[in-house]
PDB file of N, CA and C in Angstrom:
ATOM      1  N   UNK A   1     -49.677  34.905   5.795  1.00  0.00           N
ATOM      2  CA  UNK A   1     -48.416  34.666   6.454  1.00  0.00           C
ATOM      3  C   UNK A   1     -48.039  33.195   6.283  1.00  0.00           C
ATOM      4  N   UNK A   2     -47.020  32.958   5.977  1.00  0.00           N
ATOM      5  CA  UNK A   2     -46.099  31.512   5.542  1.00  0.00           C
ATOM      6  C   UNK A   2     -45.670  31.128   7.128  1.00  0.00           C
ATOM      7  N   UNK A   3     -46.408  29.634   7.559  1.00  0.00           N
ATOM      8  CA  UNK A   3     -45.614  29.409   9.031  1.00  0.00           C
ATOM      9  C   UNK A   3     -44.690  28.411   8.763  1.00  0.00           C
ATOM     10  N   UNK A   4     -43.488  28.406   8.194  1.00  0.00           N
ATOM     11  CA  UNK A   4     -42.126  27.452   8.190  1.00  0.00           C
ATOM     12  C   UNK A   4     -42.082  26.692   9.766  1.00  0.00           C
ATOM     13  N   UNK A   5     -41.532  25.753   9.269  1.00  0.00           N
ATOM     14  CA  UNK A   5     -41.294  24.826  10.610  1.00  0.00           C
ATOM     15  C   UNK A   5     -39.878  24.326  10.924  1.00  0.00           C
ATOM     16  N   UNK A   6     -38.931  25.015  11.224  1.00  0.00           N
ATOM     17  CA  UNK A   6     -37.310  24.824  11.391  1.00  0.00           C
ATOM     18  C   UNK A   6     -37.084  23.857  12.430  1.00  0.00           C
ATOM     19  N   UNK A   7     -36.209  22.729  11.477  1.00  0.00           N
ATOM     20  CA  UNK A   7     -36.428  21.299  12.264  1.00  0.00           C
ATOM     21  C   UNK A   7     -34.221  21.528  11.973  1.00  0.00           C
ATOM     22  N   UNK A   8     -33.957  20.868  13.162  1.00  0.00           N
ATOM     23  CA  UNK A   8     -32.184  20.800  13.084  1.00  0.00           C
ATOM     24  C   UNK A   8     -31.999  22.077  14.031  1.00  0.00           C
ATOM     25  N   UNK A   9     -30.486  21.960  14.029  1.00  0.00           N
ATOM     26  CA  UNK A   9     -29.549  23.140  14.388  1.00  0.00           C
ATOM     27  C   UNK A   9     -29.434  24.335  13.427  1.00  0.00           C
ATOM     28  N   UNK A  10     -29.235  23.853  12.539  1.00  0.00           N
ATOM     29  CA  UNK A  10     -28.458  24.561  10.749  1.00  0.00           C
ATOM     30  C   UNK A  10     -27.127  25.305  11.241  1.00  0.00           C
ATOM     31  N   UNK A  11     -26.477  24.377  11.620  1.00  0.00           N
ATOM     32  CA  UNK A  11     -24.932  25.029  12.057  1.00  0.00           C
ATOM     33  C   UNK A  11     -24.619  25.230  10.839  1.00  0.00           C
ATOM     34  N   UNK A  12     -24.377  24.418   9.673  1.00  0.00           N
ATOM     35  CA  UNK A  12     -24.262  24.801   8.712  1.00  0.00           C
ATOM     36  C   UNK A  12     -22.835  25.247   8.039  1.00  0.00           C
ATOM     37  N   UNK A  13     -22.557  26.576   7.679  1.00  0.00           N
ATOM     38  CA  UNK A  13     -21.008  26.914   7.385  1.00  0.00           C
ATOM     39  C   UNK A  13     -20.111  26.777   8.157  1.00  0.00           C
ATOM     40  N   UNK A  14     -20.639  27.207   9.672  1.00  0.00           N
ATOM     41  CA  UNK A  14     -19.526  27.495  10.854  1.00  0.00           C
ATOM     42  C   UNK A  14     -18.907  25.679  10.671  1.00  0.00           C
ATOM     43  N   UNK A  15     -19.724  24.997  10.846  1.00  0.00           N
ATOM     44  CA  UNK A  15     -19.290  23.986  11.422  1.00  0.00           C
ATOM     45  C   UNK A  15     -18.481  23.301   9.636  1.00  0.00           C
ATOM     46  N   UNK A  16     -19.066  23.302   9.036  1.00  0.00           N
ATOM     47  CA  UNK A  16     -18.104  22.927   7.867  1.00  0.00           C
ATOM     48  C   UNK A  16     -16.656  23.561   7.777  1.00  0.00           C
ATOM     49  N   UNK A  17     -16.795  24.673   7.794  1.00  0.00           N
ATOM     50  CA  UNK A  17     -15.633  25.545   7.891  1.00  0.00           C
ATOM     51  C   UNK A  17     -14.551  25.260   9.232  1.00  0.00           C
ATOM     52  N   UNK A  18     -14.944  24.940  10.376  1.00  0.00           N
ATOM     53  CA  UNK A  18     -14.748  24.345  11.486  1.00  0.00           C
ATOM     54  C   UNK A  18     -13.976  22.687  11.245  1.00  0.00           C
ATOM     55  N   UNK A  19     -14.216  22.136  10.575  1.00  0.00           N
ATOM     56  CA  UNK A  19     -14.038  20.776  10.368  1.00  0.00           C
ATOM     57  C   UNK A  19     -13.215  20.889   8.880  1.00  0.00           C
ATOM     58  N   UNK A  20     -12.912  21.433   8.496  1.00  0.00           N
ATOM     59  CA  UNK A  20     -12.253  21.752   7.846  1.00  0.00           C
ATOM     60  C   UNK A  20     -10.874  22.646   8.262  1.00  0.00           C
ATOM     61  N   UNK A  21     -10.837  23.411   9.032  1.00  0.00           N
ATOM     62  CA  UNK A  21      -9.743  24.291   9.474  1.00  0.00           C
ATOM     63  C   UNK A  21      -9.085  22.995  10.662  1.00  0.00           C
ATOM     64  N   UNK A  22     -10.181  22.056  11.190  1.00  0.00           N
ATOM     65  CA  UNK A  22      -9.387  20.905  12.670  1.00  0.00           C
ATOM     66  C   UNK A  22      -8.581  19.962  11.601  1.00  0.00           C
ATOM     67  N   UNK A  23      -8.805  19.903  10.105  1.00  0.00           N
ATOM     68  CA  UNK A  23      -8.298  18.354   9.893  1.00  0.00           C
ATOM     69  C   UNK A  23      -7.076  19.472   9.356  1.00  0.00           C
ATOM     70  N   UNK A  24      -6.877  20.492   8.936  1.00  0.00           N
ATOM     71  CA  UNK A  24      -5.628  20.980   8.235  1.00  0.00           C
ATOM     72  C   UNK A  24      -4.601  20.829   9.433  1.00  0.00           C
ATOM     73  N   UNK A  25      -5.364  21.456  10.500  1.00  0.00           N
ATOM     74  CA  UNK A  25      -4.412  21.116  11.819  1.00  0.00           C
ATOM     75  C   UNK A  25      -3.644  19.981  11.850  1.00  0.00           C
ATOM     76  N   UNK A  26      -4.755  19.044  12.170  1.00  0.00           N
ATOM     77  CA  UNK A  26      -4.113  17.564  12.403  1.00  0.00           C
ATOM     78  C   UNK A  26      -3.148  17.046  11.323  1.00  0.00           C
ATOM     79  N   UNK A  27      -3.657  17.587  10.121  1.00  0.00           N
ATOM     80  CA  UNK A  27      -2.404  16.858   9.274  1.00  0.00           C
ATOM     81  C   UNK A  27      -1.081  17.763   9.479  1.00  0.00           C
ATOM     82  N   UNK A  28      -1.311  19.160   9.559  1.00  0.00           N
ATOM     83  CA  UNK A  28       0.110  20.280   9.606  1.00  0.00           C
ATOM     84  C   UNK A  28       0.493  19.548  10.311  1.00  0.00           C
ATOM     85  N   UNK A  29       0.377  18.936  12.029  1.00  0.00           N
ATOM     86  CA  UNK A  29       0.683  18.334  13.033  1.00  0.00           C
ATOM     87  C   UNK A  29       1.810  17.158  12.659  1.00  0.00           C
ATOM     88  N   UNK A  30       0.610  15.942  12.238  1.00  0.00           N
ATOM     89  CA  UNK A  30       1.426  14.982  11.384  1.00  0.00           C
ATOM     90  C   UNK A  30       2.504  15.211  10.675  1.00  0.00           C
ATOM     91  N   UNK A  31       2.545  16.236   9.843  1.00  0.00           N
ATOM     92  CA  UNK A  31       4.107  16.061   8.818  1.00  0.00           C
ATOM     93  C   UNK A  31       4.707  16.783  10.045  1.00  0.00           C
ATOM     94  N   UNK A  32       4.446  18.085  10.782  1.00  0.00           N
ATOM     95  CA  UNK A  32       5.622  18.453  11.897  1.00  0.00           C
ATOM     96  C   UNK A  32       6.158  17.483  12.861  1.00  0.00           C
ATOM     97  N   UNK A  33       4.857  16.298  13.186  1.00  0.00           N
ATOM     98  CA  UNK A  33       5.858  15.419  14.365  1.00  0.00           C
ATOM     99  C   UNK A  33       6.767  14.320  13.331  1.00  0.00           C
ATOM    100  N   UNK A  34       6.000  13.897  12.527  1.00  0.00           N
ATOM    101  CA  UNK A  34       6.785  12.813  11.540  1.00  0.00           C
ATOM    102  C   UNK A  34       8.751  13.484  11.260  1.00  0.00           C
ATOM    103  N   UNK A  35       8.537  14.793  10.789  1.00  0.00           N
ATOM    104  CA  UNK A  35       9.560  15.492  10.672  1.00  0.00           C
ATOM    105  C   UNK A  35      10.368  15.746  12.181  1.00  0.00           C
ATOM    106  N   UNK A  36       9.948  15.915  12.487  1.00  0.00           N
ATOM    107  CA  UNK A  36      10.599  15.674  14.285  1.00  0.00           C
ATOM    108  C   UNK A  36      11.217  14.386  14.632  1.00  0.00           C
ATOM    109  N   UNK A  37      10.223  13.460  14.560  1.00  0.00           N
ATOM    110  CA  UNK A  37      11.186  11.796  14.589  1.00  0.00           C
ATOM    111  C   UNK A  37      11.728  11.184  13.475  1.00  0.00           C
ATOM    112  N   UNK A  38      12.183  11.825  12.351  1.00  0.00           N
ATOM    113  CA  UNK A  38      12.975  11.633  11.488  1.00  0.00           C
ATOM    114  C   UNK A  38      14.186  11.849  11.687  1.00  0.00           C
ATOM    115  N   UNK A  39      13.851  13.357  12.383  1.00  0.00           N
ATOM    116  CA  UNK A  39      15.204  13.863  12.487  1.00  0.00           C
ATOM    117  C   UNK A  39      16.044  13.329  13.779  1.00  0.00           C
ATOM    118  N   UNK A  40      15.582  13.403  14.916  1.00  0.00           N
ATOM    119  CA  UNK A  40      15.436  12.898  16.017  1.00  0.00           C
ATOM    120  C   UNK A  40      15.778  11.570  16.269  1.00  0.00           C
ATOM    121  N   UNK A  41      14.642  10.710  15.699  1.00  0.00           N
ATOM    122  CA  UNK A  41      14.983   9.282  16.050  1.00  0.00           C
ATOM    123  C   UNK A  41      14.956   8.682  17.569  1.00  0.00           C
ATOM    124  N   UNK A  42      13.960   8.937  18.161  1.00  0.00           N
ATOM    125  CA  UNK A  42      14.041   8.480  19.630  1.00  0.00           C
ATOM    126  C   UNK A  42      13.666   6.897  19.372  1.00  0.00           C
ATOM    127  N   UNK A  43      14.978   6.298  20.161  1.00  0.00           N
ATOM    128  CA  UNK A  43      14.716   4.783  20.148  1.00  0.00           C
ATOM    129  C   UNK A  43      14.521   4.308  21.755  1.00  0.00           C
ATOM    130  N   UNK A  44      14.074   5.072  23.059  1.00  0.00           N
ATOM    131  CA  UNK A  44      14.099   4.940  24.238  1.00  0.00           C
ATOM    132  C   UNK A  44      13.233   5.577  24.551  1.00  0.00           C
ATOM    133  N   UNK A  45      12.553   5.320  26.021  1.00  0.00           N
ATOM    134  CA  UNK A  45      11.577   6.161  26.360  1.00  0.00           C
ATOM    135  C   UNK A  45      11.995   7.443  26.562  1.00  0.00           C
ATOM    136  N   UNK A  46      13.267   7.851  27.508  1.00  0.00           N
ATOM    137  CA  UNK A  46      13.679   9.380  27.707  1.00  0.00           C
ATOM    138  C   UNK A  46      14.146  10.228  26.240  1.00  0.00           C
ATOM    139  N   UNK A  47      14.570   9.551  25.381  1.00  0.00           N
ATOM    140  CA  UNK A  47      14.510  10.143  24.171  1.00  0.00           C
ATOM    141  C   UNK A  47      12.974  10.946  23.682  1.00  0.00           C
ATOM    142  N   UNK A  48      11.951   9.998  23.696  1.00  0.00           N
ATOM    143  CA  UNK A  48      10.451  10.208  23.537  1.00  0.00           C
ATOM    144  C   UNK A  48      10.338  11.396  23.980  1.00  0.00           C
ATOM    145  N   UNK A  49      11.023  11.039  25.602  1.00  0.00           N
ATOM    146  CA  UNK A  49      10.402  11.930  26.738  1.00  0.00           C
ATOM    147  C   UNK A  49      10.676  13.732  26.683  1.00  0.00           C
ATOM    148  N   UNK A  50      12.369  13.335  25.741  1.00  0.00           N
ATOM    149  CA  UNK A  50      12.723  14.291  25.345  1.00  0.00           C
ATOM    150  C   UNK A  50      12.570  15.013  24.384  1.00  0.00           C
ATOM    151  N   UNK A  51      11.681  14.531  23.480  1.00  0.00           N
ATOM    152  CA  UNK A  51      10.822  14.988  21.913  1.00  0.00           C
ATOM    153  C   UNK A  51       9.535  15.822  22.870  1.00  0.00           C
ATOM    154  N   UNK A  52       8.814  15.510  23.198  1.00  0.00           N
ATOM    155  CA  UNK A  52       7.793  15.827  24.081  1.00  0.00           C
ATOM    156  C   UNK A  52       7.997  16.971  25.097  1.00  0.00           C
ATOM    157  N   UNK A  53       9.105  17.294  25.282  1.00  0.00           N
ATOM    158  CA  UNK A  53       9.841  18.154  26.682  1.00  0.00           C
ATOM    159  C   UNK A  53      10.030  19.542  25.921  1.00  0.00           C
ATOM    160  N   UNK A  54      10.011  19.758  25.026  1.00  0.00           N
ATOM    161  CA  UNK A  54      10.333  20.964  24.137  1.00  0.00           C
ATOM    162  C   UNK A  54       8.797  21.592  24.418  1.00  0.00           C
ATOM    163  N   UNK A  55       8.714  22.498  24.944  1.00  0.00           N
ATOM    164  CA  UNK A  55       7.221  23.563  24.090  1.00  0.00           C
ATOM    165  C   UNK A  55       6.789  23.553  22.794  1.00  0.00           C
ATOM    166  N   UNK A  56       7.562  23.981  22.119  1.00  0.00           N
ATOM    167  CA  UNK A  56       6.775  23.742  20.495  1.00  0.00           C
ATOM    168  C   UNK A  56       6.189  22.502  20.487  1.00  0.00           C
ATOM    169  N   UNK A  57       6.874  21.297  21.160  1.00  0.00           N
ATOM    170  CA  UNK A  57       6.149  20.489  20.684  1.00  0.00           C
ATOM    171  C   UNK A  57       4.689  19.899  22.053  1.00  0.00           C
ATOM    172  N   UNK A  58       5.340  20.675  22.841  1.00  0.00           N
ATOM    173  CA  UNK A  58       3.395  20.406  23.788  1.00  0.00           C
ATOM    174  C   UNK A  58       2.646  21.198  23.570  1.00  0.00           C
ATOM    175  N   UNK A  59       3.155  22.409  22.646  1.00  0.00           N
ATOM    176  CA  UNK A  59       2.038  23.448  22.346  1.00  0.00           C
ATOM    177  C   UNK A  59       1.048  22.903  20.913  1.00  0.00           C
ATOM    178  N   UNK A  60       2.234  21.863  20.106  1.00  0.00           N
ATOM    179  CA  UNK A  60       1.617  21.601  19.148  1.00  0.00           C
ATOM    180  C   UNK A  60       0.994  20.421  19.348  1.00  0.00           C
ATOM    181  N   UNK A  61       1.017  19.804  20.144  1.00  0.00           N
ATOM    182  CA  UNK A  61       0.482  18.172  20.447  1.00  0.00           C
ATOM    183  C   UNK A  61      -0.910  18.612  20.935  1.00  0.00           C
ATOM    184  N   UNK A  62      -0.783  19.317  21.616  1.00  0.00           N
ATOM    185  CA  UNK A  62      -2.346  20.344  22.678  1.00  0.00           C
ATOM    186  C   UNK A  62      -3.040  20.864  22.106  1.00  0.00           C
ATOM    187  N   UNK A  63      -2.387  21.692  20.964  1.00  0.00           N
ATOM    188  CA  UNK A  63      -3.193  22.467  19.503  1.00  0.00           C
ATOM    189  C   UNK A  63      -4.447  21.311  18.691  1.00  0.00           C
ATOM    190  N   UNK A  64      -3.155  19.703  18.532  1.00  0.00           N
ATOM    191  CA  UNK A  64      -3.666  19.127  18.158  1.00  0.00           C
ATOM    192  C   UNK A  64      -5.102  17.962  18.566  1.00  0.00           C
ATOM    193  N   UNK A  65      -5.121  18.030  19.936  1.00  0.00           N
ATOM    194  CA  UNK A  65      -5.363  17.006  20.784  1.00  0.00           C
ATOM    195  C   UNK A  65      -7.191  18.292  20.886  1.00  0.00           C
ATOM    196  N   UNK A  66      -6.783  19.356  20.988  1.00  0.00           N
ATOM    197  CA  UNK A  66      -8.345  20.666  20.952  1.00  0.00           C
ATOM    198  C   UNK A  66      -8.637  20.066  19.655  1.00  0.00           C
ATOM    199  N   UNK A  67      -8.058  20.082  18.155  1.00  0.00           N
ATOM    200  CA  UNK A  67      -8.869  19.932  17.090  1.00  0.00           C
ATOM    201  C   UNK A  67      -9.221  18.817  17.018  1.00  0.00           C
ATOM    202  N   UNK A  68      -8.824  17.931  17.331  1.00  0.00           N
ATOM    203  CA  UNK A  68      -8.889  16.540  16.958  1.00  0.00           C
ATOM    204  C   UNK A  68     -10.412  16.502  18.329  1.00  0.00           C
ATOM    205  N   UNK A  69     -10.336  16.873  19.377  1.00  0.00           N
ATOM    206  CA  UNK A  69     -11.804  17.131  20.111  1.00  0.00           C
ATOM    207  C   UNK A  69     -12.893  17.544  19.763  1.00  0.00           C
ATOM    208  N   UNK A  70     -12.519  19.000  19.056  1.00  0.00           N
ATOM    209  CA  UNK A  70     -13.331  19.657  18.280  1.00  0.00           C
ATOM    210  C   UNK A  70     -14.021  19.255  17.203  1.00  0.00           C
ATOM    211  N   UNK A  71     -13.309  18.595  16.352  1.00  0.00           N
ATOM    212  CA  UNK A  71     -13.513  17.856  14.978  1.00  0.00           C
ATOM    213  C   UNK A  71     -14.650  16.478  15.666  1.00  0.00           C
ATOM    214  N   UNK A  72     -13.893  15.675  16.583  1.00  0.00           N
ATOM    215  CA  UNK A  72     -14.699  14.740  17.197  1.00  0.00           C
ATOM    216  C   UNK A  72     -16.183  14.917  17.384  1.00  0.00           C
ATOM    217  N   UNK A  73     -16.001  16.118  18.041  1.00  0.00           N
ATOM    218  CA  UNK A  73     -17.684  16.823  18.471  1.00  0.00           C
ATOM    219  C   UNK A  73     -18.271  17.102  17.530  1.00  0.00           C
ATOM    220  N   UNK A  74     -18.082  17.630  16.822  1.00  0.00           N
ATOM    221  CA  UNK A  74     -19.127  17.836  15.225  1.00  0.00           C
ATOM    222  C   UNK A  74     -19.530  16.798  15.079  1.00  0.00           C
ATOM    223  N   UNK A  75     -18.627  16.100  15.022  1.00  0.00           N
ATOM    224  CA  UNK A  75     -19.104  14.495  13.878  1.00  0.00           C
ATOM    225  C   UNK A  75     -19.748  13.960  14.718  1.00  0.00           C
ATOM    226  N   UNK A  76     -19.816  13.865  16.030  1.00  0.00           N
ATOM    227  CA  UNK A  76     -20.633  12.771  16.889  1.00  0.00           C
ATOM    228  C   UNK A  76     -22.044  13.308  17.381  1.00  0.00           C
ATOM    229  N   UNK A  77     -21.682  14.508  17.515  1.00  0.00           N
ATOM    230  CA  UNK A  77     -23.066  15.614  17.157  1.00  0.00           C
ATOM    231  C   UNK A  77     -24.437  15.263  16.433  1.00  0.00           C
ATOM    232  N   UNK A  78     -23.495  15.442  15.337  1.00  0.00           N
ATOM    233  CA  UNK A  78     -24.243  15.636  13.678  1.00  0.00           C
ATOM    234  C   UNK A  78     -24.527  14.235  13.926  1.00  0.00           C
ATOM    235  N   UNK A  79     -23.939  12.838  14.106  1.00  0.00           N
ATOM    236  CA  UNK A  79     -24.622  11.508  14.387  1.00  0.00           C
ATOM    237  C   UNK A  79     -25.735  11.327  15.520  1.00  0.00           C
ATOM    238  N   UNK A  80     -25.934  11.967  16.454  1.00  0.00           N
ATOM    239  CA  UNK A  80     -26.567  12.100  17.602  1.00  0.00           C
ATOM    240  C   UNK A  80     -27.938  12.694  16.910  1.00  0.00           C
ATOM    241  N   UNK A  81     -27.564  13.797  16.455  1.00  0.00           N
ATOM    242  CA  UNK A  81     -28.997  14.811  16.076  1.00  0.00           C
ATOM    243  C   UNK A  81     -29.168  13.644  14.829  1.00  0.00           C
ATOM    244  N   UNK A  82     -28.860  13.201  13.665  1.00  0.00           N
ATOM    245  CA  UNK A  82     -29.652  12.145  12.718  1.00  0.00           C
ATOM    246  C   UNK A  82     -30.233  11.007  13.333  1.00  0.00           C
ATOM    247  N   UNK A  83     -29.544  10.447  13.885  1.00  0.00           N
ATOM    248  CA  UNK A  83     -29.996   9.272  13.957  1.00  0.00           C
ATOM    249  C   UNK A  83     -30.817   8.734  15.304  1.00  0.00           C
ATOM    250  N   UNK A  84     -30.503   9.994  16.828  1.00  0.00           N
ATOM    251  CA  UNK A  84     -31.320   9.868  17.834  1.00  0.00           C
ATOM    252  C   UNK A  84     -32.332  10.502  18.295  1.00  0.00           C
ATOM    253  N   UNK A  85     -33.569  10.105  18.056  1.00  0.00           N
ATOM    254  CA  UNK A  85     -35.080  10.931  17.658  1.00  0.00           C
ATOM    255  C   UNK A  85     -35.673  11.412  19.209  1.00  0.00           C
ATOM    256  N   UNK A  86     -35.492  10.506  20.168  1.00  0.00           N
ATOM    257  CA  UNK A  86     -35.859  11.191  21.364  1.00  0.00           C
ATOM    258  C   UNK A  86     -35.060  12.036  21.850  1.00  0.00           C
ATOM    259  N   UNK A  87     -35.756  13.242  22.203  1.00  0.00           N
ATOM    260  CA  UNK A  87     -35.019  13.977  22.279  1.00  0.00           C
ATOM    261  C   UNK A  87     -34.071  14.337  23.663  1.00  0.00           C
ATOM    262  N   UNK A  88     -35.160  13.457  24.795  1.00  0.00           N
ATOM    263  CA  UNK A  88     -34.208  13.174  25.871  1.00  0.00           C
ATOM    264  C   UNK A  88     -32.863  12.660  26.003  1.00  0.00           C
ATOM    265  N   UNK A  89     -33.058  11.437  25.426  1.00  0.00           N
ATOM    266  CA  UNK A  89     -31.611  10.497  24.839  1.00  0.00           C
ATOM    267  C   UNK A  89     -30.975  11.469  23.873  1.00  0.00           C
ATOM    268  N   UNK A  90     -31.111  11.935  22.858  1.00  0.00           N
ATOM    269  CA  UNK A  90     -29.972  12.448  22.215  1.00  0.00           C
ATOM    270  C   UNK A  90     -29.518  13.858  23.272  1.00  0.00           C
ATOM    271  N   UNK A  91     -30.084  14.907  24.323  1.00  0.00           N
ATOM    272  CA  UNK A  91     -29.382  15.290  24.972  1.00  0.00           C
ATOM    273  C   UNK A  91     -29.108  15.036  25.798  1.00  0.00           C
ATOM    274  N   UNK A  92     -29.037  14.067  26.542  1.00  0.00           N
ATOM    275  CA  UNK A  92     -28.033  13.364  27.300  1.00  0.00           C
ATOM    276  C   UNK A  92     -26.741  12.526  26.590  1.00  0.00           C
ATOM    277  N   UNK A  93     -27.196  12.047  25.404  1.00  0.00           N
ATOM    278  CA  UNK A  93     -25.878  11.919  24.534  1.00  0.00           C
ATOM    279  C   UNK A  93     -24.949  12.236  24.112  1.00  0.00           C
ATOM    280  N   UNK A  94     -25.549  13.914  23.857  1.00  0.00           N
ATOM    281  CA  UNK A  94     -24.870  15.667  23.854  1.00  0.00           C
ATOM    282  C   UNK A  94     -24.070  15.320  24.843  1.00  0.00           C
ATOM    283  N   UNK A  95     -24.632  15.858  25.734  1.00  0.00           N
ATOM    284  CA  UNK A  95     -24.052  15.941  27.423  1.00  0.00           C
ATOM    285  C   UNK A  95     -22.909  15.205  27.599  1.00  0.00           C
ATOM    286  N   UNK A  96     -23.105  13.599  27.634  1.00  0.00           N
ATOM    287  CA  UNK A  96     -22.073  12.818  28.132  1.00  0.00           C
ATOM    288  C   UNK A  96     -21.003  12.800  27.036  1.00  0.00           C
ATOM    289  N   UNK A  97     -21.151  13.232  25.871  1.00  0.00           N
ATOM    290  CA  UNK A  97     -20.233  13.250  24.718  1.00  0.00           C
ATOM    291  C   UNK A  97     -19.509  14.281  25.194  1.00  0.00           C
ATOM    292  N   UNK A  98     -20.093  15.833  25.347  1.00  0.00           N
ATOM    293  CA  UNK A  98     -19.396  16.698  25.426  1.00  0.00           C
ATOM    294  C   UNK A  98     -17.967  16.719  26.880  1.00  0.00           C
ATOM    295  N   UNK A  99     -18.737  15.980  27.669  1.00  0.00           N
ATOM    296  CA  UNK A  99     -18.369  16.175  29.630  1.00  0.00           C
ATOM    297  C   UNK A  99     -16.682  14.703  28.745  1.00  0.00           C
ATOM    298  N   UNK A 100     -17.216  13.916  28.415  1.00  0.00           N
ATOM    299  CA  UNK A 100     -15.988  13.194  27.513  1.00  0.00           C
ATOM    300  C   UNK A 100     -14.606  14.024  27.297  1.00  0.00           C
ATOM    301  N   UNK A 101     -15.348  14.565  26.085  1.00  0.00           N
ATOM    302  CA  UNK A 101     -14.403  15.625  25.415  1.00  0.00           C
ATOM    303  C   UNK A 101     -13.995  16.486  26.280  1.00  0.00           C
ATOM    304  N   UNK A 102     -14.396  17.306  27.187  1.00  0.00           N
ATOM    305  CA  UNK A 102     -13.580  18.464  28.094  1.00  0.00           C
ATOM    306  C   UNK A 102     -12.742  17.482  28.830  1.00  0.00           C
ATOM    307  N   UNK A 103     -13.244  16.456  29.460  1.00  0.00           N
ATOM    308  CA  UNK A 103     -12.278  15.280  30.434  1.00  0.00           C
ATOM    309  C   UNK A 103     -11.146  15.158  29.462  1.00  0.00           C
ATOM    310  N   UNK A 104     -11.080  14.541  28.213  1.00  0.00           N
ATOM    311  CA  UNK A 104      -9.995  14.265  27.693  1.00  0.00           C
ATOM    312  C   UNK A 104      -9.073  15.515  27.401  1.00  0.00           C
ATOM    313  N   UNK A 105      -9.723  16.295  26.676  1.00  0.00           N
ATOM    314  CA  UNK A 105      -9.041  17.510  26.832  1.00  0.00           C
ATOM    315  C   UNK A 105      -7.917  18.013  28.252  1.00  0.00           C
ATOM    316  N   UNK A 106      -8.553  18.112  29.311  1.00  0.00           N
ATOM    317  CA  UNK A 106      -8.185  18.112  30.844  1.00  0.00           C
ATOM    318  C   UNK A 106      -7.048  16.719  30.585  1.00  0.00           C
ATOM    319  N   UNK A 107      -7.200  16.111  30.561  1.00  0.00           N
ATOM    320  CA  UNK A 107      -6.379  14.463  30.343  1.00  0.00           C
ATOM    321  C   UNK A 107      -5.165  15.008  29.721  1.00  0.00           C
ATOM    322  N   UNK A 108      -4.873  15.326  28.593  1.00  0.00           N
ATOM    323  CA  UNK A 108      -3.956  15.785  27.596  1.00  0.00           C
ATOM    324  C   UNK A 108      -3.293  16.852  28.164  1.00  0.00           C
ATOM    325  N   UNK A 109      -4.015  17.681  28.748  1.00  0.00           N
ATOM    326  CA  UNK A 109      -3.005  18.583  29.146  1.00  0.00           C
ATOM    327  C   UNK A 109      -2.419  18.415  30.513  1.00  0.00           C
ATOM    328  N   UNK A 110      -2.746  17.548  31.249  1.00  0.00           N
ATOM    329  CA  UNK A 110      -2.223  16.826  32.507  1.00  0.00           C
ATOM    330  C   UNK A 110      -0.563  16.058  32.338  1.00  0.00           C
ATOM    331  N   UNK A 111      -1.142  14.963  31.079  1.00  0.00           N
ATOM    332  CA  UNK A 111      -0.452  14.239  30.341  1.00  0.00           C
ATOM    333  C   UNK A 111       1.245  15.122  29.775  1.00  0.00           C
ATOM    334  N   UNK A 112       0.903  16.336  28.918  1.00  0.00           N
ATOM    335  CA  UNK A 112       1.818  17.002  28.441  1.00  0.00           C
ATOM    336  C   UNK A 112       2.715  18.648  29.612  1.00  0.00           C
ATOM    337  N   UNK A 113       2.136  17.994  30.183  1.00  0.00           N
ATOM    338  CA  UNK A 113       2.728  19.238  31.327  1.00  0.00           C
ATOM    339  C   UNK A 113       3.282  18.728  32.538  1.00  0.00           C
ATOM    340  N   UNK A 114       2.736  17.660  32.595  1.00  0.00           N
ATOM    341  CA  UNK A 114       3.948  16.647  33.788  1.00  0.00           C
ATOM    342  C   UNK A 114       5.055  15.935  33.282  1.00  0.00           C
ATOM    343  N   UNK A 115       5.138  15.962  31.811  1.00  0.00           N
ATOM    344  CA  UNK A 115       6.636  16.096  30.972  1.00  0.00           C
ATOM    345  C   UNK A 115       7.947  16.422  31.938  1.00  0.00           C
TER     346      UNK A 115
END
């Protein structure tokens, strides 16, 4: 019998595939808001306020604000598990990274709904 010794996560595809589907987001995002204040042109805050006040665009800012979290978490992850060997410290690193990310998340949508 062969005893292998499985060292890592091996997230592997999910998470490539994952980080790959958050950055298409973020850029679709980019040319849709860029194209929004082109057209638009808010030179005042209630103008802003009024780019922002539409649904499409807090649904897409929120869409964006999850991938751009999501994407975050991989990458700070994948830095956590290389480079932090105790394993106490890197899950508490987990931890306070992740409790971050749901806060900001929570943040953003506070932010876009009191619009």
């Amino acid at each position: 019998m062969i005893n292998r010794i499985v060292v890592g996560a091996h997230y592997g595809l999910k998470d490539w595939l994952v980080q790959r589907v958050t950055a298409i987001v973020m850029a679709l995002y980019s040319v849709f808001l860029i194209a929004i204040l082109w057209v638009v042109k808010p030179s005042d805050f209630e103008a802003w306020r009024a780019v922002f006040a539409l649904g499409t665009v807090k649904f897409a800012t929120f869409l964006f604000a999850l991938s751009l979290f999501y994407h975050a978490w991989i990458g700070v992850r994948d830095i956590w598990m290389d480079y932090v060997q105790p394993v106490g410290i890197r899950l508490t690193l987990h931890v306070l990274t992740l409790l971050a990310l749901i806060g900001y998340s929570g943040w953003a949508a506070a932010i876009l709904w009191r619009l």
